[in-house]
C-alpha atoms as a PDB file:
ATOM      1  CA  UNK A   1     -12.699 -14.491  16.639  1.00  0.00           C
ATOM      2  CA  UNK A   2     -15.457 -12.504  18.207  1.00  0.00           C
ATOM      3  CA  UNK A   3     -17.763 -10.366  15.448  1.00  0.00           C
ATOM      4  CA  UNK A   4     -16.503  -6.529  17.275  1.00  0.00           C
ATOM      5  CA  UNK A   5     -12.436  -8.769  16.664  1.00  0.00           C
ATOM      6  CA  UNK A   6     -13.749  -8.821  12.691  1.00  0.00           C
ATOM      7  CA  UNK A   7     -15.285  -6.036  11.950  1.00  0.00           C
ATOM      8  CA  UNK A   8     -12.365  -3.786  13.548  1.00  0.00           C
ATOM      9  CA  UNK A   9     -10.101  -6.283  11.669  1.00  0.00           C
ATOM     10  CA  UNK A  10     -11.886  -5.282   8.715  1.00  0.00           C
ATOM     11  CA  UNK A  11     -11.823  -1.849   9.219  1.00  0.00           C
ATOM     12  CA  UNK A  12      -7.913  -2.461   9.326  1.00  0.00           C
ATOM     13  CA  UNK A  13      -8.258  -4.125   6.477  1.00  0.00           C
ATOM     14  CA  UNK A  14      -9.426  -1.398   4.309  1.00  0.00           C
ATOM     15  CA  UNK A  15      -7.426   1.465   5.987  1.00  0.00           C
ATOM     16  CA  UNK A  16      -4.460  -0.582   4.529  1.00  0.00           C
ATOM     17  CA  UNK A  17      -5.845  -1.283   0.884  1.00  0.00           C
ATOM     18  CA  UNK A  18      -7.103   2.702   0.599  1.00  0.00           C
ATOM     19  CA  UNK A  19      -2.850   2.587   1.455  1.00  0.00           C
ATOM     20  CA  UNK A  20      -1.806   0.844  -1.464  1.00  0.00           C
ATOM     21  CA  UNK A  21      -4.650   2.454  -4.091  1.00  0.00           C
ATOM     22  CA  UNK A  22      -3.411   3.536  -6.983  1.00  0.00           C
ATOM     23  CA  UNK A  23      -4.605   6.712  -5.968  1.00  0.00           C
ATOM     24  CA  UNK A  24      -3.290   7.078  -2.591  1.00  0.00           C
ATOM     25  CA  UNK A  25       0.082   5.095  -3.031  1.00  0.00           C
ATOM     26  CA  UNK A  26       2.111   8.410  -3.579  1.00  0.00           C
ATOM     27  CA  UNK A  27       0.545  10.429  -0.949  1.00  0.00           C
ATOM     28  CA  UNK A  28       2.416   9.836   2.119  1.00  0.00           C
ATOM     29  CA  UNK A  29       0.306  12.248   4.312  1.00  0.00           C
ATOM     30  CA  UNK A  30      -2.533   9.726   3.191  1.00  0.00           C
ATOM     31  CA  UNK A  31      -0.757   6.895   4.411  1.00  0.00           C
ATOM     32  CA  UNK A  32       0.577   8.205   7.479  1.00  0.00           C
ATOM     33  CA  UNK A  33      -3.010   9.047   8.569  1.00  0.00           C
ATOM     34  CA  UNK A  34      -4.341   5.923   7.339  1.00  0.00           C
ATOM     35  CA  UNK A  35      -1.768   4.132   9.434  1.00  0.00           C
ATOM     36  CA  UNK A  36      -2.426   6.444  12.928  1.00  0.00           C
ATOM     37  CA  UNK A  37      -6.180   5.310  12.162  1.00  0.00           C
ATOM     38  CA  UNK A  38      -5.106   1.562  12.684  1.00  0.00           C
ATOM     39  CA  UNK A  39      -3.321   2.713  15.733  1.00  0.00           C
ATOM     40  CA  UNK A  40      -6.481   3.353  17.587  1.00  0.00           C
ATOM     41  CA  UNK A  41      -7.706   0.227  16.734  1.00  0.00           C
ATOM     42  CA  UNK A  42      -5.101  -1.700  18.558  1.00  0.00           C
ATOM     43  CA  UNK A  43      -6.697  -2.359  22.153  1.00  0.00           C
ATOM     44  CA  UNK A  44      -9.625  -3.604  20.527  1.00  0.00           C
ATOM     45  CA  UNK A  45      -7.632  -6.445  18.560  1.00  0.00           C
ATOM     46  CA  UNK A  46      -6.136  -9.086  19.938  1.00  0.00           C
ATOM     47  CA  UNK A  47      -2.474  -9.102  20.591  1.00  0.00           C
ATOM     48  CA  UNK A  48      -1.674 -11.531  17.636  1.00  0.00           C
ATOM     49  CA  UNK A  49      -3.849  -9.665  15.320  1.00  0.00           C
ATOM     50  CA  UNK A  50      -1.947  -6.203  15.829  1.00  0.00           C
ATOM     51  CA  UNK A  51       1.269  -7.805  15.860  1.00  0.00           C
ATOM     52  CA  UNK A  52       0.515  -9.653  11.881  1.00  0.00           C
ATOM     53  CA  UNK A  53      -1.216  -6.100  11.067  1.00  0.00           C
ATOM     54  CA  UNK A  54       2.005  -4.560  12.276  1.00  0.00           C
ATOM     55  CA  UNK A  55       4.185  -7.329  10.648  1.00  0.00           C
ATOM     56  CA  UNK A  56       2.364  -6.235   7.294  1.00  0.00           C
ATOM     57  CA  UNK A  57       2.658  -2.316   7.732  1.00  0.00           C
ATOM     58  CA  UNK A  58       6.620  -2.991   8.107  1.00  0.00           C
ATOM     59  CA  UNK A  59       7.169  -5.275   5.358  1.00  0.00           C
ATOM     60  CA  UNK A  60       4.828  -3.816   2.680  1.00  0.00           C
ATOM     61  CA  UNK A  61       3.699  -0.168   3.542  1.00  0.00           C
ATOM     62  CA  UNK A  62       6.829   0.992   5.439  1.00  0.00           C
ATOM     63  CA  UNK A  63       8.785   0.521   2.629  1.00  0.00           C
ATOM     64  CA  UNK A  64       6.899   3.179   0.373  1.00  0.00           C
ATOM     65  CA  UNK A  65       7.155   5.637   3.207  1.00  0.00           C
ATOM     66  CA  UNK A  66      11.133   5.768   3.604  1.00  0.00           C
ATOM     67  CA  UNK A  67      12.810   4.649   0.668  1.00  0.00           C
ATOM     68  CA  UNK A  68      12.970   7.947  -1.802  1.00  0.00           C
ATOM     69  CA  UNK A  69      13.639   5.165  -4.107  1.00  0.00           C
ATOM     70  CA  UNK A  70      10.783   2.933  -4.065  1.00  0.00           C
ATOM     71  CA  UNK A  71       8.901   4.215  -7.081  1.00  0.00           C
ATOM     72  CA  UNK A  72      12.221   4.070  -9.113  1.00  0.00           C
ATOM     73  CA  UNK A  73      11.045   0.937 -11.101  1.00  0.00           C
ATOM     74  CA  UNK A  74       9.187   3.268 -13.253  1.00  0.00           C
ATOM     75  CA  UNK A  75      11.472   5.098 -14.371  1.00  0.00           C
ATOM     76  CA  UNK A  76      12.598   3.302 -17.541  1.00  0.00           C
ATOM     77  CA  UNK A  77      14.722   4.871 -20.347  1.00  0.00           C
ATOM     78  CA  UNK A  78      11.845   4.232 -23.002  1.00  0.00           C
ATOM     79  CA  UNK A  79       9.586   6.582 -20.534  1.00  0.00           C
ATOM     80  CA  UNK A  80      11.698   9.794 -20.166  1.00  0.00           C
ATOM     81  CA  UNK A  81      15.472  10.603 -18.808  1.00  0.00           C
ATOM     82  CA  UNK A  82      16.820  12.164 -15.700  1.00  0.00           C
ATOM     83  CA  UNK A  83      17.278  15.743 -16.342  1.00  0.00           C
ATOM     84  CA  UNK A  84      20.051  18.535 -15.178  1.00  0.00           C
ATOM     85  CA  UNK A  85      18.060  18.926 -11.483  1.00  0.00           C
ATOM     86  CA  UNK A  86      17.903  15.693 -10.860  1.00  0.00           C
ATOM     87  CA  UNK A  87      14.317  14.821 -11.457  1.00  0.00           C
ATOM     88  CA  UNK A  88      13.098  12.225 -14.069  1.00  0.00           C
ATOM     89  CA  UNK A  89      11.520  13.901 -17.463  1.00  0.00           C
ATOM     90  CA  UNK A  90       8.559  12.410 -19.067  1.00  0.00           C
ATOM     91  CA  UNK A  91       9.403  11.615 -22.796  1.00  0.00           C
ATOM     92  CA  UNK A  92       5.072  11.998 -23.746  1.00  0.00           C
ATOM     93  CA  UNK A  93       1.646  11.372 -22.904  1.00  0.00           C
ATOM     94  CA  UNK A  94       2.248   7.837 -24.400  1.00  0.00           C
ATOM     95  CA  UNK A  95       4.874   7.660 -21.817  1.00  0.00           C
ATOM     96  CA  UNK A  96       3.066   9.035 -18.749  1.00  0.00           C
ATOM     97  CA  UNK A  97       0.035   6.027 -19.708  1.00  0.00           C
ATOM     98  CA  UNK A  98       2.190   3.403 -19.875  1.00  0.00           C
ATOM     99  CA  UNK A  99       3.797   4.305 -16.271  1.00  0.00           C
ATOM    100  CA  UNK A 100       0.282   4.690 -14.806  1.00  0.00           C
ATOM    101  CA  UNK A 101      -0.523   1.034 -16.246  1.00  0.00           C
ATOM    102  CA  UNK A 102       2.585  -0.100 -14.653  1.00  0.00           C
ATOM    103  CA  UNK A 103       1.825   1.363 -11.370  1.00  0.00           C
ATOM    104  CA  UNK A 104      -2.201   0.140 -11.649  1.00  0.00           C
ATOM    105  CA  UNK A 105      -0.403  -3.651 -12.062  1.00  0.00           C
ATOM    106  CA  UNK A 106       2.284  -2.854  -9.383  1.00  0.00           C
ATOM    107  CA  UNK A 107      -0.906  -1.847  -6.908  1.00  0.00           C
ATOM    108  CA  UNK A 108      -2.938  -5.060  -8.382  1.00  0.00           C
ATOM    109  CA  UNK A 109       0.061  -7.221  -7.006  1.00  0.00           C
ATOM    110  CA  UNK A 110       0.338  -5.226  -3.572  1.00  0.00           C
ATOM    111  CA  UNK A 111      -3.606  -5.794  -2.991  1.00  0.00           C
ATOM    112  CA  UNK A 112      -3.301  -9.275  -3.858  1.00  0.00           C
ATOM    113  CA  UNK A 113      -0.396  -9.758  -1.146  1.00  0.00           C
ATOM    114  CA  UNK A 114      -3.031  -7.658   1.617  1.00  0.00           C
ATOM    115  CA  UNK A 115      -5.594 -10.369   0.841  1.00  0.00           C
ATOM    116  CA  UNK A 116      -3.807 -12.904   1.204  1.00  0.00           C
ATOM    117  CA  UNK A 117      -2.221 -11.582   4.147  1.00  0.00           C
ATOM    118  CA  UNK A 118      -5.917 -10.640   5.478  1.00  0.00           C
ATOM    119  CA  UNK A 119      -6.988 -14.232   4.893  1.00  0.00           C
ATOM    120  CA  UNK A 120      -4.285 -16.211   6.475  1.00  0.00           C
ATOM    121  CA  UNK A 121      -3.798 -13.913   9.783  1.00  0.00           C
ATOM    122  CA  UNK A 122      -6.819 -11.572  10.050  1.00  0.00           C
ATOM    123  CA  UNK A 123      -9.180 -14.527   9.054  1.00  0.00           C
ATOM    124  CA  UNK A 124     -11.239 -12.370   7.045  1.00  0.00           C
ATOM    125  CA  UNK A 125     -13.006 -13.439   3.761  1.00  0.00           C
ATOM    126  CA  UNK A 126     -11.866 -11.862   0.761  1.00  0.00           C
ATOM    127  CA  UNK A 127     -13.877 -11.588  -2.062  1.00  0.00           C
ATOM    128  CA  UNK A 128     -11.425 -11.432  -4.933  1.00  0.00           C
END
């Protein structure tokens, strides 16, 4: 792989873990941008590149866009109830931290899966 091949690849790279931040994994306008940003990069990778960086976007990232479900997992019964409208009611504070810890280890798992995913087919080095 030529160096402009891994440093675009990199860029990539990052564009999709700023995705899957515990910070930014709610904010689908965040995502969606991030993702059009990768776009642009895809006449400067090569065809097999794109296509594993597109592989990854459908399999992992996608997912989080268009299911209204996907963050359903924290929504136990020891962390609040599903109220009259529909929505899901925070029981307490103690509550709302234990979610957040469970999202920071769901978003520890989902960059783990990127790097390996950036190691095997964007041949990048991932310092761990």
């Amino acid at each position: 792989m030529n160096n402009e091949n891994s440093v675009i690849a990199y860029k990539c790279y990052n564009l999709l873990k700023e995705c899957i931040d515990v910070d930014n994994i709610e904010n689908k306008i965040f995502i969606k941008n991030n993702l059009n940003r990768i776009k642009k990069y895809r006449t400067k990778l090569s065809n097999d590149m794109y296509s594993n960086i597109t592989l990854f976007i459908n399999v992992v990232i996608n997912p989080i866009l268009e299911d209204d479900n996907y963050f359903d997992f924290l929504q136990i019964n020891e962390f609040g109830h599903i109220n009259a409208k529909g929505a899901f009611e925070i029981n307490s504070m103690h509550s709302f931290e234990l979610m957040y810890f469970l999202m920071c280890e769901y978003t520890i798992h989902l960059k783990k899966e990127l790097d390996a995913f950036a190691e095997k087919y964007l041949f990048l080095k991932i310092d761990g």
